[in-house]
Protein backbone atom coordinates (compact mmCIF):
# COMPACT_ATOMS: atom_id res chain seq x y z
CA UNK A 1 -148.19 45.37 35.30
CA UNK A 2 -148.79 41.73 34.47
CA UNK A 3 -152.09 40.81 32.69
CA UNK A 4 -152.74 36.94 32.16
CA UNK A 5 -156.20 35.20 31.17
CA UNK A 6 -157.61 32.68 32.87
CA UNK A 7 -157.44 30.81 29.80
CA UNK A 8 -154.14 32.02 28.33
CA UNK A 9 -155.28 34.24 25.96
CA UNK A 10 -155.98 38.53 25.84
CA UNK A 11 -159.06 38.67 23.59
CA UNK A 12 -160.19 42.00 22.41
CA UNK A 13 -163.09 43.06 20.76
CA UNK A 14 -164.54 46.12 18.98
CA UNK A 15 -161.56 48.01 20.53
CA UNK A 16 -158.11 48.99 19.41
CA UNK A 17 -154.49 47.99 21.25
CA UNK A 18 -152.05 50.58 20.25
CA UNK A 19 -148.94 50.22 21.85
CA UNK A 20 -145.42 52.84 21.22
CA UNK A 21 -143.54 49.04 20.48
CA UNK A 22 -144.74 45.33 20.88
CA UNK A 23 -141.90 42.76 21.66
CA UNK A 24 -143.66 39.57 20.57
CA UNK A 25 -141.90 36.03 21.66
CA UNK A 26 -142.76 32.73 20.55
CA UNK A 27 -145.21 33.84 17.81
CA UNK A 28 -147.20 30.88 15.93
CA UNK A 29 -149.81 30.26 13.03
CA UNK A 30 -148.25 32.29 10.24
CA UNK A 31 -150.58 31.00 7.84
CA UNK A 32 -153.62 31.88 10.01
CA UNK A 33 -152.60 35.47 11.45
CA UNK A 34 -153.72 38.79 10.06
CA UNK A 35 -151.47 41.42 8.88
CA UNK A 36 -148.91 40.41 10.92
CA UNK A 37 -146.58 41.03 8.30
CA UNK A 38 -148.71 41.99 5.77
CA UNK A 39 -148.94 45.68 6.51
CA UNK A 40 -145.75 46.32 5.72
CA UNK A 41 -143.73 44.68 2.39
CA UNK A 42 -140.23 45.71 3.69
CA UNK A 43 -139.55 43.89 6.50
CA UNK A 44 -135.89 45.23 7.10
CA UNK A 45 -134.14 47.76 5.71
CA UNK A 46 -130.47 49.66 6.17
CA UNK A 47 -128.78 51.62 3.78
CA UNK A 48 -125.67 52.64 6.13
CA UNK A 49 -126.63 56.35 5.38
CA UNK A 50 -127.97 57.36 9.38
CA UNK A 51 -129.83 56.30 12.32
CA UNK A 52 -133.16 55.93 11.48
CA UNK A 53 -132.70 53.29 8.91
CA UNK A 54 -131.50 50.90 11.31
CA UNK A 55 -133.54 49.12 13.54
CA UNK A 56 -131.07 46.18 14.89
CA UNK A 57 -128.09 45.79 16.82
CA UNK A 58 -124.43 45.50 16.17
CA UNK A 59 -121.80 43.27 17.99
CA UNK A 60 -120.08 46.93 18.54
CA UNK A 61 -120.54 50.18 17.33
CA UNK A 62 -117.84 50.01 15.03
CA UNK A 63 -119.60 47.36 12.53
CA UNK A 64 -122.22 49.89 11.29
CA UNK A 65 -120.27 52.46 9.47
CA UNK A 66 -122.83 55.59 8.06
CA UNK A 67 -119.30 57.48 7.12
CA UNK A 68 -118.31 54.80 4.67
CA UNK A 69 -121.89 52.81 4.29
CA UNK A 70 -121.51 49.70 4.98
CA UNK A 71 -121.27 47.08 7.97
CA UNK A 72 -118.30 45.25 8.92
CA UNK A 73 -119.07 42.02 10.45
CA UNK A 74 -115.50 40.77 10.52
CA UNK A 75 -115.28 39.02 13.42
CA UNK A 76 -118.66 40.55 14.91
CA UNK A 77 -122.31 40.47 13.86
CA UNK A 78 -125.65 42.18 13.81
CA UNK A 79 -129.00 41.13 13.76
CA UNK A 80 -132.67 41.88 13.73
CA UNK A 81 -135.22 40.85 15.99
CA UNK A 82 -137.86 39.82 13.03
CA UNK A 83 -140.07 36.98 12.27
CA UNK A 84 -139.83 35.97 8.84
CA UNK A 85 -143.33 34.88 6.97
CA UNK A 86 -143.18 32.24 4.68
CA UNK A 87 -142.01 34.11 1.66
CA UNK A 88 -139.41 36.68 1.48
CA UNK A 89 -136.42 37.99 -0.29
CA UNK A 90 -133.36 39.01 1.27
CA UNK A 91 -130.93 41.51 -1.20
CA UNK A 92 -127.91 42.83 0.09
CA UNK A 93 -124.27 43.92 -1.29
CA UNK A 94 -121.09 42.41 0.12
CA UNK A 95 -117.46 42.59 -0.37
CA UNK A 96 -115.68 39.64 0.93
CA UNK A 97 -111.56 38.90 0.46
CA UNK A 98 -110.11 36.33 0.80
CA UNK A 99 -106.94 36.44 2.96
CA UNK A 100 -104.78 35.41 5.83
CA UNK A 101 -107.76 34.82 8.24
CA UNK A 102 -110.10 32.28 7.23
CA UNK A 103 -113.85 32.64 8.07
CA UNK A 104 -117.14 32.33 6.44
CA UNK A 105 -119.59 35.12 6.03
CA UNK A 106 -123.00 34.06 7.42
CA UNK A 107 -126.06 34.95 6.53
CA UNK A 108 -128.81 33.47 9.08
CA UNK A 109 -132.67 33.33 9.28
CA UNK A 110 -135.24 31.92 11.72
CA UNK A 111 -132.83 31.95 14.22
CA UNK A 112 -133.89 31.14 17.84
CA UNK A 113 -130.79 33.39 19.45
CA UNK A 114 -129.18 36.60 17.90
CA UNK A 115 -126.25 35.23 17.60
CA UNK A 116 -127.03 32.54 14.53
CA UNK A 117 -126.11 28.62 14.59
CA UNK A 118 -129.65 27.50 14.22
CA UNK A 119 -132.42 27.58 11.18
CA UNK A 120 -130.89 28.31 7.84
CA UNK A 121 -127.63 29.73 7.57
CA UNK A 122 -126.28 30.65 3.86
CA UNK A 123 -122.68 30.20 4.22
CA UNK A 124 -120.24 32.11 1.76
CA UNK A 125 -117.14 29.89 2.37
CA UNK A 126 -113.74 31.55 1.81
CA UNK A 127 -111.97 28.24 2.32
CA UNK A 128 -113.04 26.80 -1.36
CA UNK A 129 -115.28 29.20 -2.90
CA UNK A 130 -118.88 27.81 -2.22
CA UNK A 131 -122.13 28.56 -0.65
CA UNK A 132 -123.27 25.98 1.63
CA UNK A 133 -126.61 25.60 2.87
CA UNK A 134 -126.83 24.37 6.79
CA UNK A 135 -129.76 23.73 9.04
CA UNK A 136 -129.74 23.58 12.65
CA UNK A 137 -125.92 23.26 11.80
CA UNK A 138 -125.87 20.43 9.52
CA UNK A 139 -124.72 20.81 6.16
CA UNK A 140 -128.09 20.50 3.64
CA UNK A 141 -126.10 21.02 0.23
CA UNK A 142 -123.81 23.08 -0.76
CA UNK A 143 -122.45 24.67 -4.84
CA UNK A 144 -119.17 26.01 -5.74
CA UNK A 145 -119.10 29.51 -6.97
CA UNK A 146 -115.61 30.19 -8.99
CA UNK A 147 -114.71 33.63 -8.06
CA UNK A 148 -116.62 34.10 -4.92
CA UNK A 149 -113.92 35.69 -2.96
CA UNK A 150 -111.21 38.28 -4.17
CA UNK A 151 -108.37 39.11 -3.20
CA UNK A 152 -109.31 43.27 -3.82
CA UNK A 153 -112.46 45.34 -3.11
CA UNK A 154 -115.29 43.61 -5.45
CA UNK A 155 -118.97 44.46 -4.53
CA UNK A 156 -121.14 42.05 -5.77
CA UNK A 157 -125.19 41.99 -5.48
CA UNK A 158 -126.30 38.89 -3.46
CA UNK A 159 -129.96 37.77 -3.64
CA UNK A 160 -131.87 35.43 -1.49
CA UNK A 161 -135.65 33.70 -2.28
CA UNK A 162 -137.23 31.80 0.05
CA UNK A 163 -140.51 30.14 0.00
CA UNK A 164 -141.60 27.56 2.26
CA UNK A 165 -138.49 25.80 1.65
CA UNK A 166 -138.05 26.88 -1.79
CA UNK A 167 -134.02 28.70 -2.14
CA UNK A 168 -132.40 29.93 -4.32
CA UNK A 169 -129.40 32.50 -4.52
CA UNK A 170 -128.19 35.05 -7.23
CA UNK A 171 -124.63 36.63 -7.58
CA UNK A 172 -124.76 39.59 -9.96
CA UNK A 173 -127.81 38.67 -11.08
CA UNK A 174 -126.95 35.00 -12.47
CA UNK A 175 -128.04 32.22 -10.33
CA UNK A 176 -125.36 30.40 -8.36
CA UNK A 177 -127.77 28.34 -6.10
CA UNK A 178 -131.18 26.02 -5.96
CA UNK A 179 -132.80 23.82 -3.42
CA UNK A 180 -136.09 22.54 -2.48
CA UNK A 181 -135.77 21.87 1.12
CA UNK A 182 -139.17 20.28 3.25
CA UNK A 183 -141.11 22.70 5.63
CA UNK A 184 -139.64 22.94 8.99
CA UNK A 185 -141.01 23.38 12.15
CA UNK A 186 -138.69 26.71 13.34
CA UNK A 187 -139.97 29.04 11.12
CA UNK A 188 -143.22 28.79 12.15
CA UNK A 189 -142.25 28.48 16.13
CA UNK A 190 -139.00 30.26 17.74
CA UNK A 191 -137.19 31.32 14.83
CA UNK A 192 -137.44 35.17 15.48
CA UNK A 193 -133.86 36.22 14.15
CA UNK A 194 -132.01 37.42 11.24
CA UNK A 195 -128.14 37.79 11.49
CA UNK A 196 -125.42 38.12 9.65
CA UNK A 197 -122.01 37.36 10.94
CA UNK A 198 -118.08 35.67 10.75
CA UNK A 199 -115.28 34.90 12.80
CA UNK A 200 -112.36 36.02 9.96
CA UNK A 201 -111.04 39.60 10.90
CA UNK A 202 -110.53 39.92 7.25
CA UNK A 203 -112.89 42.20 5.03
CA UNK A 204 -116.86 40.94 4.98
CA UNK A 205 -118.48 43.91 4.71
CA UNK A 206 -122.32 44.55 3.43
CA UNK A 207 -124.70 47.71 2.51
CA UNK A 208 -127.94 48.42 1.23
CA UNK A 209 -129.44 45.38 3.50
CA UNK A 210 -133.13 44.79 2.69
CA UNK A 211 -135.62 42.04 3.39
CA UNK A 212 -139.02 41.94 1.59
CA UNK A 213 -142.54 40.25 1.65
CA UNK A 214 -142.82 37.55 -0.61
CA UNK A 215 -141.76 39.63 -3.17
CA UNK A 216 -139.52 37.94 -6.33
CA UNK A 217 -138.46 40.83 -8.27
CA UNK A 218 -135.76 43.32 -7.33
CA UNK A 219 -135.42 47.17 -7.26
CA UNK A 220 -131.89 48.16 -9.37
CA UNK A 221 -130.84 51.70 -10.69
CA UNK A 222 -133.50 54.28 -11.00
CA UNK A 223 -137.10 52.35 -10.73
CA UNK A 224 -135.76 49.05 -12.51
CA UNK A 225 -137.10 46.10 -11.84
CA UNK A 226 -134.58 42.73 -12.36
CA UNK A 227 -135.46 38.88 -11.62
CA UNK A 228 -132.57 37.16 -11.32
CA UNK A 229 -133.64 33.45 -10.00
CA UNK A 230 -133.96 31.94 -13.12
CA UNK A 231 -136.08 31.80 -16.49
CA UNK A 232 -139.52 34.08 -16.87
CA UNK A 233 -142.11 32.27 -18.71
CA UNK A 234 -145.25 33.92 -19.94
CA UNK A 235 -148.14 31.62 -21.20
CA UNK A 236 -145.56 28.10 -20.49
CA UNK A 237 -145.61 26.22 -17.14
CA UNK A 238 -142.24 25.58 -17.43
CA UNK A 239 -139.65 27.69 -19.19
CA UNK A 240 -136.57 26.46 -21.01
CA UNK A 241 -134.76 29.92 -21.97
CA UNK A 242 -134.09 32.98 -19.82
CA UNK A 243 -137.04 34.26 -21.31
CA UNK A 244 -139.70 31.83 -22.73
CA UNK A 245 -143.23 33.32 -24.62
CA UNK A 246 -145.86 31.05 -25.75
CA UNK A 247 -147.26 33.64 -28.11
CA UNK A 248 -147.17 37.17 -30.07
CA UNK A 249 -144.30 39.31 -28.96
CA UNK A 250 -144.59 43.11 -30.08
CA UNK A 251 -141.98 45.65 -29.91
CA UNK A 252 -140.77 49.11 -31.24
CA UNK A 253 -137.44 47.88 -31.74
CA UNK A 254 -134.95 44.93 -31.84
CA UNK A 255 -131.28 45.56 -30.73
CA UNK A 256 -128.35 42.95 -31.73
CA UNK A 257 -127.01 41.90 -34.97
CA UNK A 258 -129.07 38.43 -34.46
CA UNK A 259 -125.39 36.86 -35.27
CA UNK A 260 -126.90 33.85 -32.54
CA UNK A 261 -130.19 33.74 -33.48
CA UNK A 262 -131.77 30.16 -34.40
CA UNK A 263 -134.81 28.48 -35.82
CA UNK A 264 -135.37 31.04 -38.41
CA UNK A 265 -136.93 29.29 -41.49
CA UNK A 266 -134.75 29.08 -44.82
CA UNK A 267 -137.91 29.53 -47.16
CA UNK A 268 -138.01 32.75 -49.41
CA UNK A 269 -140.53 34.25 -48.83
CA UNK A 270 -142.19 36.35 -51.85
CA UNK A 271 -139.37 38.92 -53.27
CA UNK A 272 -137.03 37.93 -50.80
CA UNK A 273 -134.22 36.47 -52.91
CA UNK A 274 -134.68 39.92 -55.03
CA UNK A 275 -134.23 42.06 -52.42
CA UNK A 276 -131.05 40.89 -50.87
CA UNK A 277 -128.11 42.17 -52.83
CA UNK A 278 -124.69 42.21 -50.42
CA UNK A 279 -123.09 45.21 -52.01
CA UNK A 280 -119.26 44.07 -53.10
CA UNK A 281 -116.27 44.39 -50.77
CA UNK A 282 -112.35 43.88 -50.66
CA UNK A 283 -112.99 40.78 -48.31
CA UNK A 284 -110.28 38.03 -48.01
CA UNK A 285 -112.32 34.85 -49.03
CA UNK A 286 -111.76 32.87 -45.37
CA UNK A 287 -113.66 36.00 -43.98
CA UNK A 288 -116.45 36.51 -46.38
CA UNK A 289 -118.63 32.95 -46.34
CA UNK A 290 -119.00 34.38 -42.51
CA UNK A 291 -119.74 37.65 -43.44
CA UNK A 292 -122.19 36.78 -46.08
CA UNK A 293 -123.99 34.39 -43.27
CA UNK A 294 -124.94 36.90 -40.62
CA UNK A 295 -126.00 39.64 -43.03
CA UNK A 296 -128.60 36.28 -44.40
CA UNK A 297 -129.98 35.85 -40.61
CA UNK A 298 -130.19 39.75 -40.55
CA UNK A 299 -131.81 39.97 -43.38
CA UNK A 300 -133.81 36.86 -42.81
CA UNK A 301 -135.22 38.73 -39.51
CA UNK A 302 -136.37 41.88 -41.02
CA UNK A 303 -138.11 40.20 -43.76
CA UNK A 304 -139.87 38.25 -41.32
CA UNK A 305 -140.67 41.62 -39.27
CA UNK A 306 -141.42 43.15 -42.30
CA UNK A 307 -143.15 40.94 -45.49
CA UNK A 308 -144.09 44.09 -46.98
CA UNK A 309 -140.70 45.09 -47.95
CA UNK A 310 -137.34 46.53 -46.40
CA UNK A 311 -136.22 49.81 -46.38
């Protein structure tokens, strides 16, 4: 049964459409639409571990292994059938070698066919070690990554932000990759694909394959949470240092020897001088101006932590 309105468009009101699966095509106004995506903060997921974690398709049943966990998309593919919003994050494991049988591994999103080779493709090139960044097939920018491929099995966690243009790409949770691309017109039009592919029959293999909502932080472990594109500020607009505060900190406890830490002021503060007696040691004399300098920051740190007196 066919049902088409006069003016092109199904309107219902103070009713409810409920439907066993909807097959949308050619879906528009991201922006505008409600809980299109919203309803649901994990877009895709597949952990390898059975059937009903997997809701795409494979090039052949071999690529999806449950046995081992992990798909094999050398020289084959699979994809989803899902529209991407505007802000997502892709996380996934792979193992790619380098060998005998060149080949990129292929990660692609707001692709009009299943197959890939339009909207973004992230490109892990075997052929010099780089990600490359292509759009509608042309090359957008691309970084090199030393180390990228291996010659042995070497898992490594891959992560993927996107938002409305924004990219960037972490490797073992240190960022590799950045670029601010403009808007384009495919995700918000016919780009209704996500696939993951190569040509090599060498070893490009993923697991735990998981696409999220506009979500930034990552699930590691047991319940850990990791951000790994970049500095955190809290109270700065734009942080300088992996971690930048514009204010009080407060903690239990401080682990490290503070052997790197800087900025610490030299000025005695009242008893300080007093207090710090290095006990004597059967040092050779190259070793000991060192020595004598980190137990100073150490002991410049806890007098700062605590004015009242050390312990």
């Amino acid at each position: 049964m066919s049902i088409e309105s006069p003016v092109g468009t199904l309107d219902i009101k103070n009713a409810t459409l409920r439907v066993g699966r909807l097959e949308v095509s050619n879906i528009q106004g991201i922006d505008t639409a409600l809980n299109v995506t919203r309803s649901n903060s994990v877009l895709i997921y597949d952990d390898q571990a059975s059937t009903t974690t997997f809701g795409g398709f494979t090039s052949s049943p071999g690529v999806r292994d449950t046995v081992s966990g992990y798909l094999d998309v050398a020289g084959g593919y699979v994809y989803w059938g899902q529209k991407l919003p505007n802000a997502w994050t892709m996380e996934f494991e792979m193992d790619i070698r380098s060998g005998t049988n060149a080949g990129p591994l292929y990660a692609n999103v707001f692709s009009s066919t299943n197959t890939g080779g339009d909207g973004y493709s992230f490109t892990f090139n075997d052929s010099n070690d780089k990600i490359t960044l292509m759009y509608d097939g042309v090359v957008l920018t691309e970084t090199t990554v030393p180390g990228l491929f291996t010659a042995s099995e070497n898992w490594q966690k891959v992560v993927i932000n996107y938002e409305r243009g924004m990219i960037a790409i972490s490797l073992g949770g240190q960022r590799k990759f950045y670029y601010k691309d403009i808007e384009r017109e495919t995700p918000y039009t016919t780009g209704e694909y996500v696939n993951v592919s190569s040509s090599s029959t060498d070893g490009r293999k993923i697991r735990t394959f998981k696409v999220t909502n506009g979500d930034k932080w990552t699930y590691s472990g047991e319940s850990n949470i990791t951000y790994t594109h970049g500095s955190l500020g809290i109270g700065v607009v734009d942080p300088t240092a992996t971690l930048d505060v514009a204010g009080t900190v407060k903690a239990t406890t401080f682990v490290g020897d503070g052997s790197q830490l800087g900025g610490i002021s030299s000025t005695l503060q009242q008893g300080d001088l007093r207090r710090f007696q290095p006990r004597p040691c059967c040092i050779p004399a190259s070793a000991l101006s060192q020595l004598c300098k980190r137990r100073w920051k150490r002991y410049q740190l806890r007098s700062l932590l605590f004015p009242q007196g050390l312990l």
